[in-house]
C-alpha atoms as a PDB file:
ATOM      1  CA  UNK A   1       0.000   0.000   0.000  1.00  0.00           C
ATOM      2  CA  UNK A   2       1.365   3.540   0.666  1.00  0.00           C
ATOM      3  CA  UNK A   3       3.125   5.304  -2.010  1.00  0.00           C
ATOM      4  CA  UNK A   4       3.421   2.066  -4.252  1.00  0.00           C
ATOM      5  CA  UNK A   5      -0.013   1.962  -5.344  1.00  0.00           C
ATOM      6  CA  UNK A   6      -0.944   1.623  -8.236  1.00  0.00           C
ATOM      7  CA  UNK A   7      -3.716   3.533  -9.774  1.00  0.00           C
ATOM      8  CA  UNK A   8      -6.148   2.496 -12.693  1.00  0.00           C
ATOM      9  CA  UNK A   9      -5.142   4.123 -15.626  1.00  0.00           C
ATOM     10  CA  UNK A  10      -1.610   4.929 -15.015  1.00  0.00           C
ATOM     11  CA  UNK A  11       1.057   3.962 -17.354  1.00  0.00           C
ATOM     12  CA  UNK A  12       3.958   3.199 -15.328  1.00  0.00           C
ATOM     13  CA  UNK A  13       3.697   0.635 -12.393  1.00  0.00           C
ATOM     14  CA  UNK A  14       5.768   2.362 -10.313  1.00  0.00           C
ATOM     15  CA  UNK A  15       5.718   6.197  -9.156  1.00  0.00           C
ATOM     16  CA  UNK A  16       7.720   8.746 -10.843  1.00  0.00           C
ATOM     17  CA  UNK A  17       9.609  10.853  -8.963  1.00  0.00           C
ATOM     18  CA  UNK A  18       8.273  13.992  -8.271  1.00  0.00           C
ATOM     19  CA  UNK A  19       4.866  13.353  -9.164  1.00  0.00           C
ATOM     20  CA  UNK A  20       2.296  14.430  -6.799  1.00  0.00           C
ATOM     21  CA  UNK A  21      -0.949  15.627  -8.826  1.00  0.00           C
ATOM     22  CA  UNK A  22      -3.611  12.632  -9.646  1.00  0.00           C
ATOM     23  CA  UNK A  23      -1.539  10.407  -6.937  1.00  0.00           C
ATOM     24  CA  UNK A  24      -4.118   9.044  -4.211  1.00  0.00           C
ATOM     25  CA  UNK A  25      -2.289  10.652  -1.450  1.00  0.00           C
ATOM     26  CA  UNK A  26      -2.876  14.433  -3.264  1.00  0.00           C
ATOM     27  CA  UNK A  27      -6.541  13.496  -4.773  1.00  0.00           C
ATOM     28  CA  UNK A  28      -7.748  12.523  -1.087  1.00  0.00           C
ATOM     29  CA  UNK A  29      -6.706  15.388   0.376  1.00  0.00           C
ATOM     30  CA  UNK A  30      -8.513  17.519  -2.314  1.00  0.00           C
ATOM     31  CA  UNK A  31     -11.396  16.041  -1.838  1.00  0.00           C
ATOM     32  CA  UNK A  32     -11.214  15.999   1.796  1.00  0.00           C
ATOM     33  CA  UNK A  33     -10.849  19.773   1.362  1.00  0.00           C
ATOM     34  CA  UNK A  34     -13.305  20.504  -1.396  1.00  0.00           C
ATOM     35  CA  UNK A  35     -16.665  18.510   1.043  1.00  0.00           C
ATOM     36  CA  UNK A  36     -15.049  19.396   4.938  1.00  0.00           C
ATOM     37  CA  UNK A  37     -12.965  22.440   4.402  1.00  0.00           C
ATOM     38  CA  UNK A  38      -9.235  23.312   4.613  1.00  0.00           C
ATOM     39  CA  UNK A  39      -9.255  23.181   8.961  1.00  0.00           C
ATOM     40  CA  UNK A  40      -7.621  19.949  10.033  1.00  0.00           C
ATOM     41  CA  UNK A  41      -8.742  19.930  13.570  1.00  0.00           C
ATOM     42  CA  UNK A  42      -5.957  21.330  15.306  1.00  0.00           C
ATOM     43  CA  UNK A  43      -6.456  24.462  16.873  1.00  0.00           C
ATOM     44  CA  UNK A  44      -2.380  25.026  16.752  1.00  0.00           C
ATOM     45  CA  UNK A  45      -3.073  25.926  12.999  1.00  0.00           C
ATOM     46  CA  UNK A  46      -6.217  28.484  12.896  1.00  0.00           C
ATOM     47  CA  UNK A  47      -3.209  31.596  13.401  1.00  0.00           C
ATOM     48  CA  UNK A  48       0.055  30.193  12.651  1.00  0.00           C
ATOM     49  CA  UNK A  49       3.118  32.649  12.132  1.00  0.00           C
ATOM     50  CA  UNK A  50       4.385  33.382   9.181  1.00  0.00           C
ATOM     51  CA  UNK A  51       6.771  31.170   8.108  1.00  0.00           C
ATOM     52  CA  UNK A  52      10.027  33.247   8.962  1.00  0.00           C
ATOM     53  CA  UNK A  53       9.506  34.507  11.895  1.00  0.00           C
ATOM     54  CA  UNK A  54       8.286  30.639  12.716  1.00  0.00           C
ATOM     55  CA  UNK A  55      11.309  29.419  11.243  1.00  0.00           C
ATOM     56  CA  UNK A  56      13.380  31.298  13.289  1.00  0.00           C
ATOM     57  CA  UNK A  57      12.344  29.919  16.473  1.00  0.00           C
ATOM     58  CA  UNK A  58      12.492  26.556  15.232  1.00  0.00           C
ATOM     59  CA  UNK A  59      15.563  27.115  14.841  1.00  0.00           C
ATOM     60  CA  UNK A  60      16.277  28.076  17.772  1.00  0.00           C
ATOM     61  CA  UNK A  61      14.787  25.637  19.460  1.00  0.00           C
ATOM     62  CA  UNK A  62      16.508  22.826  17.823  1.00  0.00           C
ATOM     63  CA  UNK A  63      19.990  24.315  18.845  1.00  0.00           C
ATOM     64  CA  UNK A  64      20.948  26.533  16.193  1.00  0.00           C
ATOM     65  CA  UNK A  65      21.517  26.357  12.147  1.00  0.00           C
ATOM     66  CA  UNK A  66      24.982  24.863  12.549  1.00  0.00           C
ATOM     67  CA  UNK A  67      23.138  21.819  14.561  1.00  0.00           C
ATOM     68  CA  UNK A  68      20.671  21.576  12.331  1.00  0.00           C
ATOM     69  CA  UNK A  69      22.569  21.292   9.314  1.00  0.00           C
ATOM     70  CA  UNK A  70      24.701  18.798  11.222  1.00  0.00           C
ATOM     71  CA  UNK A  71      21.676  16.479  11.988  1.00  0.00           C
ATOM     72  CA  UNK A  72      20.386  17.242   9.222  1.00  0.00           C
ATOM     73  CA  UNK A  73      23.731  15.903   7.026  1.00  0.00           C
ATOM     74  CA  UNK A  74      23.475  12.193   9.242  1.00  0.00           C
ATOM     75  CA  UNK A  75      20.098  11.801   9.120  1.00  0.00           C
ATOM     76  CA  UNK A  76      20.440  12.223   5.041  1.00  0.00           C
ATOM     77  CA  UNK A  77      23.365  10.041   5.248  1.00  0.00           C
ATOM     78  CA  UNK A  78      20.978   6.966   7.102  1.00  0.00           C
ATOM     79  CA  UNK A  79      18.404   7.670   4.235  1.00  0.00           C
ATOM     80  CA  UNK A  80      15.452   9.731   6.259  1.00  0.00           C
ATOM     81  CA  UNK A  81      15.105  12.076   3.283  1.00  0.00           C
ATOM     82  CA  UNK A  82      11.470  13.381   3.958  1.00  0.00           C
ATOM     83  CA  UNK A  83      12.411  14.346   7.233  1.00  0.00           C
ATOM     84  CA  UNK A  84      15.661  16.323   6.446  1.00  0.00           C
ATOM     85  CA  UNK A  85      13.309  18.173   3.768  1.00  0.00           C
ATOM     86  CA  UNK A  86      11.169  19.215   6.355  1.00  0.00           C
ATOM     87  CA  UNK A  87      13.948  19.958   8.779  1.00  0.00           C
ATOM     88  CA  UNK A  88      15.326  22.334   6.014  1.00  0.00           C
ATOM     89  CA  UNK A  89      12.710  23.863   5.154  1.00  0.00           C
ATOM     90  CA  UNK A  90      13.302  25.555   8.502  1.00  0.00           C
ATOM     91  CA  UNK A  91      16.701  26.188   7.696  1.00  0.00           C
ATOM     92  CA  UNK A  92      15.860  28.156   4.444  1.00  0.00           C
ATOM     93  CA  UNK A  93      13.196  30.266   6.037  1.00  0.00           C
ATOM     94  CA  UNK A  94      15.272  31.220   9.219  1.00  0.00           C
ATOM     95  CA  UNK A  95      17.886  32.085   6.791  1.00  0.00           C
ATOM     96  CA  UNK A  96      17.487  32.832   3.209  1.00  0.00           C
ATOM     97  CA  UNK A  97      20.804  33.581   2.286  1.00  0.00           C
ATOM     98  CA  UNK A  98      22.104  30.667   3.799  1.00  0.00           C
ATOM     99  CA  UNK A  99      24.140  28.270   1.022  1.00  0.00           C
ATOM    100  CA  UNK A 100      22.894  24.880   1.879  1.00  0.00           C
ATOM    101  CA  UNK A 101      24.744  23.030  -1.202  1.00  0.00           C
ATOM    102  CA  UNK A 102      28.276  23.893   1.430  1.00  0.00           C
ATOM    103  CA  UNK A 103      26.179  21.943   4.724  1.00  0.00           C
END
């Protein structure tokens, strides 16, 4: 199951990387949205920050960019690339300028 489904219609049996539109996992959550709305029952998202000033913090909280990038580089190295995307996503809002391609 999971991301190797296999939808009716498709040409290839396998997923293509980077493909995200008519894949189950984006056409549920569309129509989830479209019939219940975008809330996902969690209050912690009606008024989020905007995502620098949030990115910041989180930051911040994890120990700094410098530990970030370095948890960031071993958990890449041991494979756990959805997570390091989402770490650096962090990374890149805290600080635009920041070279990543040198971490």
């Amino acid at each position: 199951m999971g991301l190797a489904m296999v939808m009716a219609g498709c040409n290839s049996p396998t997923p293509q990387p980077g493909t995200v539109y008519g894949t189950l996992r984006h056409n549920s959550r569309a129509i989830y949205q479209r019939y219940m709305g975008w809330y996902d029952g969690n209050p912690a998202n009606l008024d989020n920050l905007p995502p620098e000033p949030a990115a910041r913090r989180y930051v911040e909280y994890m120990g700094g960019e410098a530990a970030v990038l370095q948890r960031a580089r071993a958990d890449f190295d041991k494979g756990d690339y959805r997570w390091v995307a989402q770490v650096l996503k962090r990374v890149v809002f805290a600080n635009p300028g920041n070279d990543l391609k040198e971490a």
